[in-house]
C-alpha atoms as a PDB file:
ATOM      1  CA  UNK A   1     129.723 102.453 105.410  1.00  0.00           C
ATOM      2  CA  UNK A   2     129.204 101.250 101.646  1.00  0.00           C
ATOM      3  CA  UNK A   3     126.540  98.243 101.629  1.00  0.00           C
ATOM      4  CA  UNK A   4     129.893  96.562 100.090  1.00  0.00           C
ATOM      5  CA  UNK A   5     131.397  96.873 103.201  1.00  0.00           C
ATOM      6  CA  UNK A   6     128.284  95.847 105.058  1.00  0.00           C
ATOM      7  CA  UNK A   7     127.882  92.775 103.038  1.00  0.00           C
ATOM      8  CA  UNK A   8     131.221  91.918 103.213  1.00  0.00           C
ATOM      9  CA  UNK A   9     131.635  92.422 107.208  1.00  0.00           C
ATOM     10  CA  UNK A  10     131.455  88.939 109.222  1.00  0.00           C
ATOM     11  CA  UNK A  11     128.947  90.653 111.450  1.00  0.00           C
ATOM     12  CA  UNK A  12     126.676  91.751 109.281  1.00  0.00           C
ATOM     13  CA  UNK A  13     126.842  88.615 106.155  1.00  0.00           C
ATOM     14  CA  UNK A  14     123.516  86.931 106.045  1.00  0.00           C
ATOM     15  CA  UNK A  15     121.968  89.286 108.180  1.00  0.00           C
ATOM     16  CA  UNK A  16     118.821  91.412 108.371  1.00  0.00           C
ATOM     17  CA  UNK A  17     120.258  95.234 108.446  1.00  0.00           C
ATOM     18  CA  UNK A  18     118.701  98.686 109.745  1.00  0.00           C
ATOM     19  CA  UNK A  19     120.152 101.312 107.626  1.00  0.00           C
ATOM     20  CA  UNK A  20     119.630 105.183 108.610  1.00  0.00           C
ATOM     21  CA  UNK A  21     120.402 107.615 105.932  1.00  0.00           C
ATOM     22  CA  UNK A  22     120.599 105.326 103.170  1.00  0.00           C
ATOM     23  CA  UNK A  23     121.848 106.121  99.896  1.00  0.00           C
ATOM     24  CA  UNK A  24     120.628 104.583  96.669  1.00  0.00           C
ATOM     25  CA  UNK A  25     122.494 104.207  93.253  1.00  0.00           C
ATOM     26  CA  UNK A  26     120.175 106.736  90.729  1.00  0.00           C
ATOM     27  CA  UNK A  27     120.021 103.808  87.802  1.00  0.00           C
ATOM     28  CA  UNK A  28     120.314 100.431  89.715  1.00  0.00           C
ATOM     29  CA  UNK A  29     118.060 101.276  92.984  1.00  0.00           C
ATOM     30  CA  UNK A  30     120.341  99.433  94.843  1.00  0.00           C
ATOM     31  CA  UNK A  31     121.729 100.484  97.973  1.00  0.00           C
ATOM     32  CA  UNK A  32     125.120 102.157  97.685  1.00  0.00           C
ATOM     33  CA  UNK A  33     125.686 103.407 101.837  1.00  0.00           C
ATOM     34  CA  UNK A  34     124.143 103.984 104.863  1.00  0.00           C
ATOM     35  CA  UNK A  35     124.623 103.982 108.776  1.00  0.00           C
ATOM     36  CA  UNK A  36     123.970 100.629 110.499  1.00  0.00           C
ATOM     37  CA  UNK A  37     121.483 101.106 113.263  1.00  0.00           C
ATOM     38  CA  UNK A  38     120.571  97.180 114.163  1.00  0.00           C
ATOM     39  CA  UNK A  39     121.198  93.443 112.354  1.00  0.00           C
ATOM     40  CA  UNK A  40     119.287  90.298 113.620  1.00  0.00           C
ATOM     41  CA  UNK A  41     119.463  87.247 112.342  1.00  0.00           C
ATOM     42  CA  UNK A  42     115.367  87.307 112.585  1.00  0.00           C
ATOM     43  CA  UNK A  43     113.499  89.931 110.380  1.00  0.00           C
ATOM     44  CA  UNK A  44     110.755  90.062 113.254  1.00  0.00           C
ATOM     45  CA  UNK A  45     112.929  90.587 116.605  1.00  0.00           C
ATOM     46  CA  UNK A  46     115.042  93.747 114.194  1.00  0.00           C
ATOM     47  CA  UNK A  47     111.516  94.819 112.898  1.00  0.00           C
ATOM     48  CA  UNK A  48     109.980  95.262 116.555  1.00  0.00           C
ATOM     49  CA  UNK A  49     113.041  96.932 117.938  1.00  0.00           C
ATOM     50  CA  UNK A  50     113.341  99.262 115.065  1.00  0.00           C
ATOM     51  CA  UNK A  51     109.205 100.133 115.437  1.00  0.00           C
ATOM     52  CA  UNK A  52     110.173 100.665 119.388  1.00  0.00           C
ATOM     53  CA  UNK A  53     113.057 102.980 118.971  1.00  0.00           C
ATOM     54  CA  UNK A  54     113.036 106.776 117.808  1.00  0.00           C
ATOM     55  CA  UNK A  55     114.632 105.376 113.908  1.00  0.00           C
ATOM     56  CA  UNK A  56     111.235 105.182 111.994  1.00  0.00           C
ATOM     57  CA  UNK A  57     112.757 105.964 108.668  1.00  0.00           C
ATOM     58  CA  UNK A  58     115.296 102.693 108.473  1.00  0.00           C
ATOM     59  CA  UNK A  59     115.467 101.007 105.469  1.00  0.00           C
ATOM     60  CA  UNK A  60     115.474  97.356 106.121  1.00  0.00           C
ATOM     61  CA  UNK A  61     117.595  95.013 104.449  1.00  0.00           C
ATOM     62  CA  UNK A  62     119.167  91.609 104.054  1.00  0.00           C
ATOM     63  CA  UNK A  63     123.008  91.294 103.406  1.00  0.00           C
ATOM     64  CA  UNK A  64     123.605  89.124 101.217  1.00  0.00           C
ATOM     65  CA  UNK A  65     126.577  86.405 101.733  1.00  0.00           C
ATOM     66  CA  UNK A  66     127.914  87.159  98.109  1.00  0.00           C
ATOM     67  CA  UNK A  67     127.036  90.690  97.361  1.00  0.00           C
ATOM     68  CA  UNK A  68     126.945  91.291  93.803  1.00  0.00           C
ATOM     69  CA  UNK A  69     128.907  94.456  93.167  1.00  0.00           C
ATOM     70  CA  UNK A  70     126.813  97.495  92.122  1.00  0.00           C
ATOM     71  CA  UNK A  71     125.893  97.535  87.830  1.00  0.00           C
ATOM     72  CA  UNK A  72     127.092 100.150  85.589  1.00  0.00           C
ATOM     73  CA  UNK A  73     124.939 101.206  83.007  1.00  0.00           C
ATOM     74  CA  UNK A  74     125.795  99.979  79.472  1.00  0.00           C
ATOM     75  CA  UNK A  75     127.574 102.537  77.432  1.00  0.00           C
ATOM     76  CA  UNK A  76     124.953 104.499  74.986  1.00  0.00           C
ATOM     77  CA  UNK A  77     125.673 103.518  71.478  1.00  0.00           C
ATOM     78  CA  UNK A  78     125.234 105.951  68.925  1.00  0.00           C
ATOM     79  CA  UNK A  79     122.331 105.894  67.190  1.00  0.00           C
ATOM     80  CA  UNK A  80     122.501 105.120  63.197  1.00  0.00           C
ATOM     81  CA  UNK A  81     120.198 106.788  60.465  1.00  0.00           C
ATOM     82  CA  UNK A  82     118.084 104.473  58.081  1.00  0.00           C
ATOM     83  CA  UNK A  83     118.536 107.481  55.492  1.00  0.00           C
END
């Protein structure tokens, strides 16, 4: 799923999140998709069943109610000569 679609899912809004396989935008950092494993409303009870199960490389995060969507970087504006 897209962490758009995440955020914007009833079950998963103002959640904690266990992503597997997460994919990250290359000049934002932010979290474009990934492959829900877990959500808890508490960060500890997700954190200790996440240690417990086989998924030890989940990225953990919280889903935001109003998910801002992803930045574009700013156009590159040609450069000018002082000459």
């Amino acid at each position: 799923m897209s962490w758009a679609e995440i955020c914007t899912s009833r079950e998963y809004r103002g959640r904690w999140v266990a992503l597997d396989g997460v994919r990250y935008d290359e000049v934002t950092a932010r979290p474009m998709e990934g492959t829900v494993v877990d959500s808890d409303d508490d960060l500890a009870e997700l954190c200790g069943r996440v240690r417990s199960s086989d998924r030890h490389g989940c990225a953990i995060l919280y889903c935001e109610e109003h998910e801002m969507p992803p930045m574009t970087p700013a156009p590159k504006r040609a450069r000018l000569s002082s000459n």
